[in-house]
N, C-alpha and C. Protein backbone atom coordinates (compact mmCIF):
# COMPACT_ATOMS: atom_id res chain seq x y z
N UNK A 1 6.13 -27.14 -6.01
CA UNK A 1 4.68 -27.10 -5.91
C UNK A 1 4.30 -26.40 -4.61
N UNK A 2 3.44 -25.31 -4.70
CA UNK A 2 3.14 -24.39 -3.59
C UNK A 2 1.91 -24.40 -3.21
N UNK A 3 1.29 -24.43 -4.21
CA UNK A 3 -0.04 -24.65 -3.72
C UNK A 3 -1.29 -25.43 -4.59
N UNK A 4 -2.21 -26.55 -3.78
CA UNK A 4 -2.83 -27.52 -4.44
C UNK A 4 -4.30 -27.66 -4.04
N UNK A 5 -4.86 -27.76 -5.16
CA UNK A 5 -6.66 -27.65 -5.42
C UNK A 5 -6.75 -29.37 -5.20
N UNK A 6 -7.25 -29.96 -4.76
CA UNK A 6 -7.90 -31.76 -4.69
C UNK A 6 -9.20 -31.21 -4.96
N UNK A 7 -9.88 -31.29 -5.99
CA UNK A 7 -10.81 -31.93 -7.08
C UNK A 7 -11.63 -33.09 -6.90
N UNK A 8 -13.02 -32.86 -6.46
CA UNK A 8 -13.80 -34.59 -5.83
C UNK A 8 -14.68 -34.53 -6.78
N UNK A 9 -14.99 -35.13 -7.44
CA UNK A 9 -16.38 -35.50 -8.50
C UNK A 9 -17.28 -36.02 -7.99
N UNK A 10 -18.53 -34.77 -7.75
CA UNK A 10 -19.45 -35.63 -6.95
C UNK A 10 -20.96 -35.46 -8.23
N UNK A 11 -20.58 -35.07 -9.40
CA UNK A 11 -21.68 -35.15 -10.18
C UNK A 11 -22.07 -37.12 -10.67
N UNK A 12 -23.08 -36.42 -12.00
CA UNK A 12 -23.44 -37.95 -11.70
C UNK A 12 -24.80 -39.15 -11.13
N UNK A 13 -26.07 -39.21 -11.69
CA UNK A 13 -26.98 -39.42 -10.96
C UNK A 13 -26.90 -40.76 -10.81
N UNK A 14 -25.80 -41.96 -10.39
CA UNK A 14 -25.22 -42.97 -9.59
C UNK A 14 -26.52 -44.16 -10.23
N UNK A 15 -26.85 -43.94 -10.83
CA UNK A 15 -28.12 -44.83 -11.26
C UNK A 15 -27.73 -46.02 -10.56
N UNK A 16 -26.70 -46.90 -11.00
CA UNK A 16 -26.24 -48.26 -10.25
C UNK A 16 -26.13 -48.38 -8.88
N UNK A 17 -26.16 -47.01 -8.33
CA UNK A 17 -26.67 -47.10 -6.78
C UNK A 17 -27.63 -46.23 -6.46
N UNK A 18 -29.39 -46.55 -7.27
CA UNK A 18 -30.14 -46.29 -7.13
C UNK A 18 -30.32 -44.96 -6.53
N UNK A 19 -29.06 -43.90 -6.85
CA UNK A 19 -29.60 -42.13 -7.05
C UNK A 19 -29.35 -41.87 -6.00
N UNK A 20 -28.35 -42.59 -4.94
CA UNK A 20 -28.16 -41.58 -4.46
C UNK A 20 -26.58 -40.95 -4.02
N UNK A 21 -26.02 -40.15 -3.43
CA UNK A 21 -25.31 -39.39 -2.87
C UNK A 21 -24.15 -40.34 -2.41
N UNK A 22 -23.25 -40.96 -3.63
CA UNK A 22 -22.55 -41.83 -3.18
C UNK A 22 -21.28 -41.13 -2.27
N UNK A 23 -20.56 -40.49 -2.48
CA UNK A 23 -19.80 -39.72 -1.45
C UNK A 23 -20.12 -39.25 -0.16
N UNK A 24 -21.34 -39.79 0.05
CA UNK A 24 -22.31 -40.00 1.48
C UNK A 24 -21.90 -41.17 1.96
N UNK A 25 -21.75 -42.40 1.12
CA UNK A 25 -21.56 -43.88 1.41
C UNK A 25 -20.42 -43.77 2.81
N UNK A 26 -19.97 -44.54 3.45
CA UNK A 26 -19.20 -44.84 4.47
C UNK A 26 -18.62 -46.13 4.26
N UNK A 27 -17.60 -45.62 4.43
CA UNK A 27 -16.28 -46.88 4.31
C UNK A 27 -15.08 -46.30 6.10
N UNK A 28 -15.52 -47.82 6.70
CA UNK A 28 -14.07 -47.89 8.10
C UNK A 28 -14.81 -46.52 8.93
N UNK A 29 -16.33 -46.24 9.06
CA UNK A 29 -17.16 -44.90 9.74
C UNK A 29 -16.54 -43.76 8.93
N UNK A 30 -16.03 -43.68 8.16
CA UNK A 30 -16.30 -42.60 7.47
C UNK A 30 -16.64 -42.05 6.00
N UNK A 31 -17.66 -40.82 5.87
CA UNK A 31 -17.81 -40.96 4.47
C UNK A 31 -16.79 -40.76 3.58
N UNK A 32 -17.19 -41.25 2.01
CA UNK A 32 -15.97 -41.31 1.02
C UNK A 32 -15.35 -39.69 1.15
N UNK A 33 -15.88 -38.80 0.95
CA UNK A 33 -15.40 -37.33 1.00
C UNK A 33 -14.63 -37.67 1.99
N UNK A 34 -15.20 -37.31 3.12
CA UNK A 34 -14.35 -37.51 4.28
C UNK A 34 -13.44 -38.00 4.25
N UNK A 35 -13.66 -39.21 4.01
CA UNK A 35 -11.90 -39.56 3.91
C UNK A 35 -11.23 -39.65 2.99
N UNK A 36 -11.31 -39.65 1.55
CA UNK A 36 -10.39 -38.56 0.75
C UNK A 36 -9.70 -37.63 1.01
N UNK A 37 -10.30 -36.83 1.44
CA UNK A 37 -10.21 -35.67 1.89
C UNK A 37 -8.52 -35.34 2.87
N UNK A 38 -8.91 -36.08 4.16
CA UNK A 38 -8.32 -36.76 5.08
C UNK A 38 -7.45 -36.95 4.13
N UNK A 39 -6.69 -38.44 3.87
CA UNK A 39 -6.03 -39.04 3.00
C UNK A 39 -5.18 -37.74 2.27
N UNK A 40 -5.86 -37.21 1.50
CA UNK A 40 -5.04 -36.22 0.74
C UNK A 40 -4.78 -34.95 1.65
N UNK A 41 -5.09 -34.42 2.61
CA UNK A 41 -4.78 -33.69 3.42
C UNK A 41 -3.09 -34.05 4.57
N UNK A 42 -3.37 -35.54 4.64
CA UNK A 42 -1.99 -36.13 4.71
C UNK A 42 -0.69 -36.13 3.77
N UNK A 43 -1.08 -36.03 2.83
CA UNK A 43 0.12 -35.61 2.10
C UNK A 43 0.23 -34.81 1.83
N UNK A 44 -0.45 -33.45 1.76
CA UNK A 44 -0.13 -32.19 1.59
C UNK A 44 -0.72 -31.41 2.51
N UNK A 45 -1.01 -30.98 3.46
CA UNK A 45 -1.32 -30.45 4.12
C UNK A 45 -1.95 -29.06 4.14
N UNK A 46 -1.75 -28.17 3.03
CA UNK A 46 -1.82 -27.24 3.03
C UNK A 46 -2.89 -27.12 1.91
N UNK A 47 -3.36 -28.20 1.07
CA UNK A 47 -4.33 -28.24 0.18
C UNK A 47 -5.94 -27.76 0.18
N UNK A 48 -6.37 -27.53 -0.68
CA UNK A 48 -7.51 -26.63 -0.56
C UNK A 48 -8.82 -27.87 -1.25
N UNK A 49 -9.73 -28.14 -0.29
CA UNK A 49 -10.42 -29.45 -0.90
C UNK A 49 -12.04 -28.81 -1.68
N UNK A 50 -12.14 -29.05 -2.72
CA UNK A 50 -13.66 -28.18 -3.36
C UNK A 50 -14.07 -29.65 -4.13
N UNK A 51 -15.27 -29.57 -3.88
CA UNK A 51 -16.06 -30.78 -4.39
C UNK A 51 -16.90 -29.82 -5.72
N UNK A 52 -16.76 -30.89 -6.94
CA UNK A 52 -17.02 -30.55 -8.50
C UNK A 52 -18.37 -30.96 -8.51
N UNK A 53 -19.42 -30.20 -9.10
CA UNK A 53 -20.38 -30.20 -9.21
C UNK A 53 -22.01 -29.50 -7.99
N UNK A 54 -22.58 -29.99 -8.44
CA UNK A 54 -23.42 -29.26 -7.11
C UNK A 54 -25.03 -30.23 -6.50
N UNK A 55 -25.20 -30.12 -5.53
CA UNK A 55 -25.57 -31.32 -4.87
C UNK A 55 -26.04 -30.73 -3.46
N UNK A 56 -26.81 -30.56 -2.93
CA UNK A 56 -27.58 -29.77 -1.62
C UNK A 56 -27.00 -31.58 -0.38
N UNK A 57 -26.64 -31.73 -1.01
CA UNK A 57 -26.65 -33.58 0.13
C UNK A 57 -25.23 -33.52 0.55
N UNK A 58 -24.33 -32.48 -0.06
CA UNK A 58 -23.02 -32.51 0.61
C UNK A 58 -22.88 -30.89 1.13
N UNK A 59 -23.85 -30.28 1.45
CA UNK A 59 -23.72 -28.81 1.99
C UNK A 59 -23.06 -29.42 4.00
N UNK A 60 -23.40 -30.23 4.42
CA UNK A 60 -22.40 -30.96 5.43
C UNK A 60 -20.90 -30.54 5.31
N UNK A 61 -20.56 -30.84 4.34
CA UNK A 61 -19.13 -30.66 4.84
C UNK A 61 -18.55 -29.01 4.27
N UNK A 62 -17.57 -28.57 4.79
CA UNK A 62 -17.21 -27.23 4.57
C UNK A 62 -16.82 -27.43 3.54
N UNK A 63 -16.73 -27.32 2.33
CA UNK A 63 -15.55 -27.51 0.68
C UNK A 63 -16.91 -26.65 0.18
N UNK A 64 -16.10 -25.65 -0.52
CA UNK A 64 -16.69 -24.88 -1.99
C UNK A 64 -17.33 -26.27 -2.65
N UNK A 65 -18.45 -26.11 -3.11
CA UNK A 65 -18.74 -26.78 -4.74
C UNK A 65 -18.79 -25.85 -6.02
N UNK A 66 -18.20 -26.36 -6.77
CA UNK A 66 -17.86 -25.74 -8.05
C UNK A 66 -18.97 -26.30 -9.46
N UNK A 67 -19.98 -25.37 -9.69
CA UNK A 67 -20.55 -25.59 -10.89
C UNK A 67 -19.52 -26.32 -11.79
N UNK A 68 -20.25 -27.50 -12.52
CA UNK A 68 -19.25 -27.42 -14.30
C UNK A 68 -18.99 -26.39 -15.25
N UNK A 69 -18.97 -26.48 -15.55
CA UNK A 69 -18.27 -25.20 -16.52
C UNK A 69 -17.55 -25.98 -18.04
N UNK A 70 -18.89 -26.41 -19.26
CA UNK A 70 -20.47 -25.99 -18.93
C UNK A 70 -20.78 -27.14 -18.07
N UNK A 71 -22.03 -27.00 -18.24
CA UNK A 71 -22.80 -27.99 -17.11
C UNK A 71 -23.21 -29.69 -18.07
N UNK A 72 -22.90 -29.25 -19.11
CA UNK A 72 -23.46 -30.48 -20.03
C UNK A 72 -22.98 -31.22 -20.75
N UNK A 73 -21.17 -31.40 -20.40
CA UNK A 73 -20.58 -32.26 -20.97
C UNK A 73 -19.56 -32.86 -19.86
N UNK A 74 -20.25 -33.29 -18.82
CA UNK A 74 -19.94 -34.51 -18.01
C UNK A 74 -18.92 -34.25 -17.49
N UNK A 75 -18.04 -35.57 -17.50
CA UNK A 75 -17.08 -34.36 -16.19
C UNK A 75 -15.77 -34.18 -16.36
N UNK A 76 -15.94 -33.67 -17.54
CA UNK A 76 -15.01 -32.44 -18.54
C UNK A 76 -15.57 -31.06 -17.76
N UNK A 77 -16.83 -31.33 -18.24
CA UNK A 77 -17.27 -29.89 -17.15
C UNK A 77 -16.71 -29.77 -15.56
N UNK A 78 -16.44 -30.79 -15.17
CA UNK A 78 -15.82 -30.85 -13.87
C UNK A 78 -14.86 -30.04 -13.69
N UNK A 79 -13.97 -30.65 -14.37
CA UNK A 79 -12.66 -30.65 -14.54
C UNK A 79 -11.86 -29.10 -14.92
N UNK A 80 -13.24 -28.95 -16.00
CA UNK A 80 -12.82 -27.18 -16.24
C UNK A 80 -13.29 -26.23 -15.48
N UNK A 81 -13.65 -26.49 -14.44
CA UNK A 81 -14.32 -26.02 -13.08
C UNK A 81 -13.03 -26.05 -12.09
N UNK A 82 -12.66 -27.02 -12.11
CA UNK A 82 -11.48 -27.22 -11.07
C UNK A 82 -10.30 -26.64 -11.56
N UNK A 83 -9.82 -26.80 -13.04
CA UNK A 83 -8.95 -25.67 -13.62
C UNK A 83 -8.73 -24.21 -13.57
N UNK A 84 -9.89 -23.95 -13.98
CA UNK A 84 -9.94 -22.75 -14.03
C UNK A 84 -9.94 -22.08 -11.98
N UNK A 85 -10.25 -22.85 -11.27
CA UNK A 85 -10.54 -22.45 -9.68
C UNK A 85 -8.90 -22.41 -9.74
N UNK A 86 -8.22 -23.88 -9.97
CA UNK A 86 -6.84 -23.50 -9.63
C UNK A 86 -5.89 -22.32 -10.14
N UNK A 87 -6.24 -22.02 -11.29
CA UNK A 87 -5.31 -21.67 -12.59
C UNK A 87 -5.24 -19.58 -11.50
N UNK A 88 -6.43 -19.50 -11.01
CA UNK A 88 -6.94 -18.19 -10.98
C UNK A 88 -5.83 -17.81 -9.13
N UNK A 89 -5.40 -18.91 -9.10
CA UNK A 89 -4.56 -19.25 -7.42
C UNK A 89 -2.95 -19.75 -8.19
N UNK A 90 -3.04 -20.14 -8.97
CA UNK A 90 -1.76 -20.31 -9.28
C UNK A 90 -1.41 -21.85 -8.96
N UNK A 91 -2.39 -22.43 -8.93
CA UNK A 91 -1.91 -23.81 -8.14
C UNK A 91 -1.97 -24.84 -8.34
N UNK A 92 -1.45 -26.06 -8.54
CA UNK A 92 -1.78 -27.41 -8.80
C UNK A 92 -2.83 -27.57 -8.85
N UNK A 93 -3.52 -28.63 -9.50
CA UNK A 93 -4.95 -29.40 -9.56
C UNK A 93 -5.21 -31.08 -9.72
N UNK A 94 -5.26 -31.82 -8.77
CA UNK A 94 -5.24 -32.81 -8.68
C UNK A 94 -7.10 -33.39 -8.67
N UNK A 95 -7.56 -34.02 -9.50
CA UNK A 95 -8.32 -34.87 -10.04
C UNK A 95 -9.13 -36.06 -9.51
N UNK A 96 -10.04 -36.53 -8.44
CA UNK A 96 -10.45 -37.53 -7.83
C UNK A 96 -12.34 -37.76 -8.53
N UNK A 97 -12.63 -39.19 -8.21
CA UNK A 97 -14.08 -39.08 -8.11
C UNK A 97 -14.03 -39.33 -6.86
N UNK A 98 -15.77 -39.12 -6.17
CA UNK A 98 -16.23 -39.23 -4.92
C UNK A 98 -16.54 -40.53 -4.52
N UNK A 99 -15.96 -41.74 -5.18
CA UNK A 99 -16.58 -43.44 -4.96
C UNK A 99 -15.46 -44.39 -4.77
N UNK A 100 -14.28 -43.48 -4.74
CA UNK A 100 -13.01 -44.23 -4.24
C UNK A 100 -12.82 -44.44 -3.05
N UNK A 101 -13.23 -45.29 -2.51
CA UNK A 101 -12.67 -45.43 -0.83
C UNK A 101 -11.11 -45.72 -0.12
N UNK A 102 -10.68 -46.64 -1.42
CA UNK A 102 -9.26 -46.84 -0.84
C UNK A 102 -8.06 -46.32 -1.57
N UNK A 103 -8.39 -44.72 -1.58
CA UNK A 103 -7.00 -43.95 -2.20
C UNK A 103 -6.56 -43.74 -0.68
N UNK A 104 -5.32 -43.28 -0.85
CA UNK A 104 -4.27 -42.87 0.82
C UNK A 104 -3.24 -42.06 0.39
N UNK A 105 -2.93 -41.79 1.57
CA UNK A 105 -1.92 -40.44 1.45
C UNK A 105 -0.16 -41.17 0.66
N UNK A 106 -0.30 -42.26 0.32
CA UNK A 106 0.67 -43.00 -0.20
C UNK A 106 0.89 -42.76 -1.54
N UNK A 107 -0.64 -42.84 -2.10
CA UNK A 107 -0.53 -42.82 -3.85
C UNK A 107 -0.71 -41.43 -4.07
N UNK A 108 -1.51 -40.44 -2.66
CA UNK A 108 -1.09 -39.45 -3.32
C UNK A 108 -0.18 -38.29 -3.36
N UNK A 109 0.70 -39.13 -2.43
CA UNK A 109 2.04 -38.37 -1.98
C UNK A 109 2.76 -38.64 -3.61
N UNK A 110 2.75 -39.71 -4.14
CA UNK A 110 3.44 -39.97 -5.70
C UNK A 110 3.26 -39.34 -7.01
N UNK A 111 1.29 -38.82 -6.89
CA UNK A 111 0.75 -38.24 -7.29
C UNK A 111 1.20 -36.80 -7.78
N UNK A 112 1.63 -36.32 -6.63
CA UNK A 112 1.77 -34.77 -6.28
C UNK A 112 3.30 -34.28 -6.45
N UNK A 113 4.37 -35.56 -6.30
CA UNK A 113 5.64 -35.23 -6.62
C UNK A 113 6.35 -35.62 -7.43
N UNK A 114 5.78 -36.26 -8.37
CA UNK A 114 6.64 -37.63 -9.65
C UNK A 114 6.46 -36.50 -10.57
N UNK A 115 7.34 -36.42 -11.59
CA UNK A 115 7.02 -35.60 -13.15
C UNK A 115 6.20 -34.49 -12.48
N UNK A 116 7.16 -33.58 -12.31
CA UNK A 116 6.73 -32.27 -11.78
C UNK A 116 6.51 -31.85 -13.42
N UNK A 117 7.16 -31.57 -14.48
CA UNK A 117 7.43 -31.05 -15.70
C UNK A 117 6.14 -31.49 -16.19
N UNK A 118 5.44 -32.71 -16.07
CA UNK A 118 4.06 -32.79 -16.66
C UNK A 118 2.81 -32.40 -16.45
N UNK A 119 2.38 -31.40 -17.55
CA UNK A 119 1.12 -31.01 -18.05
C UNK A 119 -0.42 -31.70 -16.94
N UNK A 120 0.00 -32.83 -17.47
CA UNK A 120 -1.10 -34.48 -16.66
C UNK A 120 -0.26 -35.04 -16.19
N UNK A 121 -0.36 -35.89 -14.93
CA UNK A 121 0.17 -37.34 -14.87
C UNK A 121 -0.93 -37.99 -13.78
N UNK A 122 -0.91 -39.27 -14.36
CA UNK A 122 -2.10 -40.07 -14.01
C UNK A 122 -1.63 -41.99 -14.46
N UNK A 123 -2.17 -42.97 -13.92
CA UNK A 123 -1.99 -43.54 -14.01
C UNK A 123 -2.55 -44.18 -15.34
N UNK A 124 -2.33 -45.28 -15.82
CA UNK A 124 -2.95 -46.09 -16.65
C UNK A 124 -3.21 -48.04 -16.40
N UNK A 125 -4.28 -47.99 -16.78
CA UNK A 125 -5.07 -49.62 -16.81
C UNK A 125 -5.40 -49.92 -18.19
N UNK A 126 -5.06 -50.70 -18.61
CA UNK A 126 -5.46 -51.43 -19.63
C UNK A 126 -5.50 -51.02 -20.72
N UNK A 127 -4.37 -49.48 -21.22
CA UNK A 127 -4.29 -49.07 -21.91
C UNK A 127 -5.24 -47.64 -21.90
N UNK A 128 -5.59 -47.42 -20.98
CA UNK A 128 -6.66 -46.46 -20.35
C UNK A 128 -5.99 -45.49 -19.16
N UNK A 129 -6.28 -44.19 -19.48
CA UNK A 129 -5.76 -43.64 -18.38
C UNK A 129 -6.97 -43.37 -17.30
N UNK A 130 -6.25 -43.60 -16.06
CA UNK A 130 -7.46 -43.42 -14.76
C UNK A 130 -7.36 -41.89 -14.96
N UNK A 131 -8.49 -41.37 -15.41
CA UNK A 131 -8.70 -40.08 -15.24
C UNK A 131 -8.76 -39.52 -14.18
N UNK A 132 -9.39 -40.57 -12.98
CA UNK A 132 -10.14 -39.76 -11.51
C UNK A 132 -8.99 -40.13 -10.50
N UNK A 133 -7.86 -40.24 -11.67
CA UNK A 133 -6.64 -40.17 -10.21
C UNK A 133 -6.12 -39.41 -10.86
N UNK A 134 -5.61 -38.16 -11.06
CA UNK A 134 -4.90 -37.62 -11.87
C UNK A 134 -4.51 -36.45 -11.92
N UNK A 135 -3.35 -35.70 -11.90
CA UNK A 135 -2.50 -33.78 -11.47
C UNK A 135 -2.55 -33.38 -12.62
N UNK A 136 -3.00 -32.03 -12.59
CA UNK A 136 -2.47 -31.02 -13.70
C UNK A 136 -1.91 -30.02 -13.40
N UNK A 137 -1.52 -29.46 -14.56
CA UNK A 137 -0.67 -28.17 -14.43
C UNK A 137 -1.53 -27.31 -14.80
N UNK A 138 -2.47 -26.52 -13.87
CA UNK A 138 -3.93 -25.82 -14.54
C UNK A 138 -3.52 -25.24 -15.52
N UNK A 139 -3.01 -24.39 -15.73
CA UNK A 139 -3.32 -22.82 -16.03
C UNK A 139 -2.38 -23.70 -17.78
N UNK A 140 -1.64 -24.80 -18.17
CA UNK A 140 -1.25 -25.31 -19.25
C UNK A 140 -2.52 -26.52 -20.23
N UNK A 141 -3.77 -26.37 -19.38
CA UNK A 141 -3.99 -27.79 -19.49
C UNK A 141 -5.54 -27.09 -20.09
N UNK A 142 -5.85 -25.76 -19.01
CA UNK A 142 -7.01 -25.48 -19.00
C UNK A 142 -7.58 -24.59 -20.66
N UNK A 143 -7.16 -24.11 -21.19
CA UNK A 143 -7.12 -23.38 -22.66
C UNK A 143 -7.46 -24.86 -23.93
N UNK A 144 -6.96 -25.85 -23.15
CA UNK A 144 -7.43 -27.04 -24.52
C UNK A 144 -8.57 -27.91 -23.60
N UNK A 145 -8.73 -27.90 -22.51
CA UNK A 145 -10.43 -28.04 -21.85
C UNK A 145 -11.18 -27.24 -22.52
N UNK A 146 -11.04 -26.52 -22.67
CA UNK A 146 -12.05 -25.78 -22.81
C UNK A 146 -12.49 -25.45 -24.49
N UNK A 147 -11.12 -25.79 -25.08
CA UNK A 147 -11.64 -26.17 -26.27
C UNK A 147 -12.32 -27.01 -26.74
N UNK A 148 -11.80 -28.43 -26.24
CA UNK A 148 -12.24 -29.54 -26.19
C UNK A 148 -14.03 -29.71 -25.69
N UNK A 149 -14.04 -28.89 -24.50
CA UNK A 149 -15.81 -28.92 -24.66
C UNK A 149 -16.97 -28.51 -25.13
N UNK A 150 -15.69 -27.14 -25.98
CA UNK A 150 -16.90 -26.06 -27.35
C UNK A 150 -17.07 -26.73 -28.56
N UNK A 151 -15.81 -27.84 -28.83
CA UNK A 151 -16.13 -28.75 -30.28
C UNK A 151 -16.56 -29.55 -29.37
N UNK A 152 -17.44 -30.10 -28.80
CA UNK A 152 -18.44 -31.80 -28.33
C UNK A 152 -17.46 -32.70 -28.10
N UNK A 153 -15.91 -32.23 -27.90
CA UNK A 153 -15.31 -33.49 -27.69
C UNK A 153 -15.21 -33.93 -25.90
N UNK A 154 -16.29 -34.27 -25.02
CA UNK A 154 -16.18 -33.92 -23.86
C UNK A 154 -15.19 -35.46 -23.15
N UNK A 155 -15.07 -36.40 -23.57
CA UNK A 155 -13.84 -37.25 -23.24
C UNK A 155 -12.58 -36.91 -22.74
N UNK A 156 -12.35 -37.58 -21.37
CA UNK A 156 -11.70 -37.10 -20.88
C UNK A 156 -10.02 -37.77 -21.17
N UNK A 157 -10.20 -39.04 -21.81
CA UNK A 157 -9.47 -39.78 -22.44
C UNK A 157 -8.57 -39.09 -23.45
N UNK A 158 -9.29 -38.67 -24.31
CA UNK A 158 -9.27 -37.51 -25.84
C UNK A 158 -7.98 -36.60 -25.22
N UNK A 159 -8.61 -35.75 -23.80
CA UNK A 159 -8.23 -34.75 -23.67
C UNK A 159 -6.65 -35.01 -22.95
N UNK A 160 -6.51 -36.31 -22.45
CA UNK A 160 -5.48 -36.89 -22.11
C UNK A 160 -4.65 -36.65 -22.95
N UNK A 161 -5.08 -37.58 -23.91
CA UNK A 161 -4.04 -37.83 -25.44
C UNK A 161 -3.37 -36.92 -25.68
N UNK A 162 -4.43 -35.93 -26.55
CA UNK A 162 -4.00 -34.74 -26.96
C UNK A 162 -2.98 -34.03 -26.18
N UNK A 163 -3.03 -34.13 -24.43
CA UNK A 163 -2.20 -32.92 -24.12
C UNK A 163 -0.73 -33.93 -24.00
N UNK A 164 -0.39 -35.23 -23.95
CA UNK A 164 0.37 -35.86 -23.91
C UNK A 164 0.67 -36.57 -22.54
N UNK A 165 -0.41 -36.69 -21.58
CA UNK A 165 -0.31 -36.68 -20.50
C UNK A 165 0.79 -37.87 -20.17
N UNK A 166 1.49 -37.67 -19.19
CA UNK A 166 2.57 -38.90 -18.21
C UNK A 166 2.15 -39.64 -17.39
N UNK A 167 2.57 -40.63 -17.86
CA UNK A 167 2.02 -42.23 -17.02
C UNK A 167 2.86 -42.40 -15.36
N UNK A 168 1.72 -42.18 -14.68
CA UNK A 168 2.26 -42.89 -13.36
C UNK A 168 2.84 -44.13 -13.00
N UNK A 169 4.13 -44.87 -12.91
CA UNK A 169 3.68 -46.19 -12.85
C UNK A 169 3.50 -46.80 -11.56
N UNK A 170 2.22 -47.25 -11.34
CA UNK A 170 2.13 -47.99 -9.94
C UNK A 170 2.22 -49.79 -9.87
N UNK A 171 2.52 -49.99 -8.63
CA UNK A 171 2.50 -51.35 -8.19
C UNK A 171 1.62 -51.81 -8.10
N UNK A 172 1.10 -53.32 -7.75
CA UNK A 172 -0.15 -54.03 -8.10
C UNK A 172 -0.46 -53.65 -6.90
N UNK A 173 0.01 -52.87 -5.47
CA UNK A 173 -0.57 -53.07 -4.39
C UNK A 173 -1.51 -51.13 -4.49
N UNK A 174 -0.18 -50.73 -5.06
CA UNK A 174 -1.05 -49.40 -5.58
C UNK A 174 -2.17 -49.27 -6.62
N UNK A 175 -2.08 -49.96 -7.47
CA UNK A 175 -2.91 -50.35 -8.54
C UNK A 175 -4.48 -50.65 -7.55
N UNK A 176 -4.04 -51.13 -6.84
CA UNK A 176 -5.88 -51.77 -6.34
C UNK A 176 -6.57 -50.74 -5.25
N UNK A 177 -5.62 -49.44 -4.93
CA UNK A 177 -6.66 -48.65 -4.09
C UNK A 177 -7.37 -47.93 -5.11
N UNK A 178 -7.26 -47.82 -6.98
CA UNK A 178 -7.97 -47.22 -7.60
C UNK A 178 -9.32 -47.34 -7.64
N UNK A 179 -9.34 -48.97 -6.88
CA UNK A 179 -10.96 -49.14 -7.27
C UNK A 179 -12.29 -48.04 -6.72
N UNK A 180 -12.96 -48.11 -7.69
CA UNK A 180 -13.94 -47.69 -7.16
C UNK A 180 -15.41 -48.19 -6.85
N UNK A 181 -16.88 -47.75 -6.19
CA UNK A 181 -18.25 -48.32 -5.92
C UNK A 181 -19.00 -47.90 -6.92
N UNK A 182 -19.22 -48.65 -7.63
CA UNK A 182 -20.00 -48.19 -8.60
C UNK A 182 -21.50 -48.88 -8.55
N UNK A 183 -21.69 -49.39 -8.01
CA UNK A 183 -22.78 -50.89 -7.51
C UNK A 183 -23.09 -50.89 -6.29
N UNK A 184 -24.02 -51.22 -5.85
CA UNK A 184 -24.84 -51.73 -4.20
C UNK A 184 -23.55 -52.97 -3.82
N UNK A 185 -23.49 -54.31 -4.70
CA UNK A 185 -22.44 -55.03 -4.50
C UNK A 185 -20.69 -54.31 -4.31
N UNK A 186 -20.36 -53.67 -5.36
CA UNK A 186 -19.39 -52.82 -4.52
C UNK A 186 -18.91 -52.85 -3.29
N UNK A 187 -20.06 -51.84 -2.85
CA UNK A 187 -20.14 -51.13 -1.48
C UNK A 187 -20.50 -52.37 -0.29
N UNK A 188 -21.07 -53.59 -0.78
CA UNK A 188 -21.20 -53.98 0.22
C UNK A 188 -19.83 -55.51 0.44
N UNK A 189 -19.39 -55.21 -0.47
CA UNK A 189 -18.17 -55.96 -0.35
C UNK A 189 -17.20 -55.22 0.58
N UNK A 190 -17.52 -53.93 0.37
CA UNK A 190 -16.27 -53.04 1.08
C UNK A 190 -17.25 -52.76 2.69
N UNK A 191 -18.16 -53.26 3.09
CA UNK A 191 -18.67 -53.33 4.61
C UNK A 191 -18.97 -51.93 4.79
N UNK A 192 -20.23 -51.93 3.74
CA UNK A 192 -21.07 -50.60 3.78
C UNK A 192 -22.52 -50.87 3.91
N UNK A 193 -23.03 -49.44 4.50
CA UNK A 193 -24.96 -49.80 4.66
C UNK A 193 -25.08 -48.66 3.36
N UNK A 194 -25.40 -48.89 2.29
CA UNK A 194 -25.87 -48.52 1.23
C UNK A 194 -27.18 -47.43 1.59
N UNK A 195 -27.81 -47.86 2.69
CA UNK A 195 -29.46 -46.94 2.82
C UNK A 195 -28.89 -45.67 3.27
N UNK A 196 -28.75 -44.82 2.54
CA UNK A 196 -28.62 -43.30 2.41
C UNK A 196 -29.33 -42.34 1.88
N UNK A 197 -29.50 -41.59 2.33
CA UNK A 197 -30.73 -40.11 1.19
C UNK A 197 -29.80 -39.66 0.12
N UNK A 198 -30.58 -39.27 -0.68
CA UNK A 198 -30.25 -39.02 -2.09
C UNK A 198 -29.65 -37.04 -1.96
């Protein structure tokens, strides 16, 4: 692996946290981007960080934002945004949303080097694959995205299946930095001030 795209999902109008700019939120003084970012910059160092979607509230930090591609089937559109960015570099594409605070350079050092040979690999819960933790092999993955979002099938689950994606297996201690803020309670369990601009 030579070279790697990290993928942040910052689309999404957060309704459950009243609209606004959750990758603004702050977790330990820093925002979620931020330290993603960070985090995955620790294990690879040489990675290229572009935040998916578009949003005037994260022009702050230096990262490309990448339109969806299309714009109207959620974040499949993401995803084929981030494919196609990697596929055109030749390079890995690794998969995040912007509301994870406690991913680290641990899970995604495992991330980036387990089942090199797979298409996807990503973890699974409950019979569910975590989509927003998850590597591809662009330039193998991106030709059935993109099918997948001209027939309405914009599930990102679907698109799992179909390509046969490989199960990460993590530990219960790895298992729990997946969580994510999806809620005011969330965030304030994790020792956050929620009052942010949208």
């Amino acid at each position: 692996m030579t070279a790697v795209v990290l993928g942040i999902l910052i689309g999404g109008r957060a309704t459950r946290m009243g609209g606004i700019a959750k990758g603004l939120l702050e977790h330990r003084g820093k925002t979620l981007i931020a330290q993603a970012a960070q985090q995955f910059l620790l294990a690879y160092p040489q990675a290229e960080v572009v935040l998916l979607g578009s949003n005037d509230a994260y022009a702050q930090f230096n990262f490309a934002q990448l339109p969806d591609e299309p714009a109207s089937c959620g974040p499949l559109g993401g995803l084929i945004a981030l494919l196609n960015h990697a596929a055109e570099r030749g390079s890995t594409a690794v998969l995040i949303g912007c509301d994870m605070p406690y991913l680290n350079a641990h899970l995604f050092s495992r991330l980036l080097s387990e089942s090199p040979e797979a298409n996807i690999l990503a973890p699974r819960s409950t019979g569910k694959w975590e989509t927003l933790c998850s590597r591809f092999r662009a330039e193998a993955v991106l030709v059935a995205a993109r099918r997948r979002a001209h027939s309405g099938q914009h599930g990102l689950q679907g698109l799992f299946d179909a390509e046969r994606a490989l199960e990460l297996s993590l530990t219960e201690g790895e298992r729990a930095s997946l969580g994510d803020w999806d809620t005011p309670e969330d965030a304030e369990r994790g020792g956050v001030n929620t009052a942010l601009p949208s």
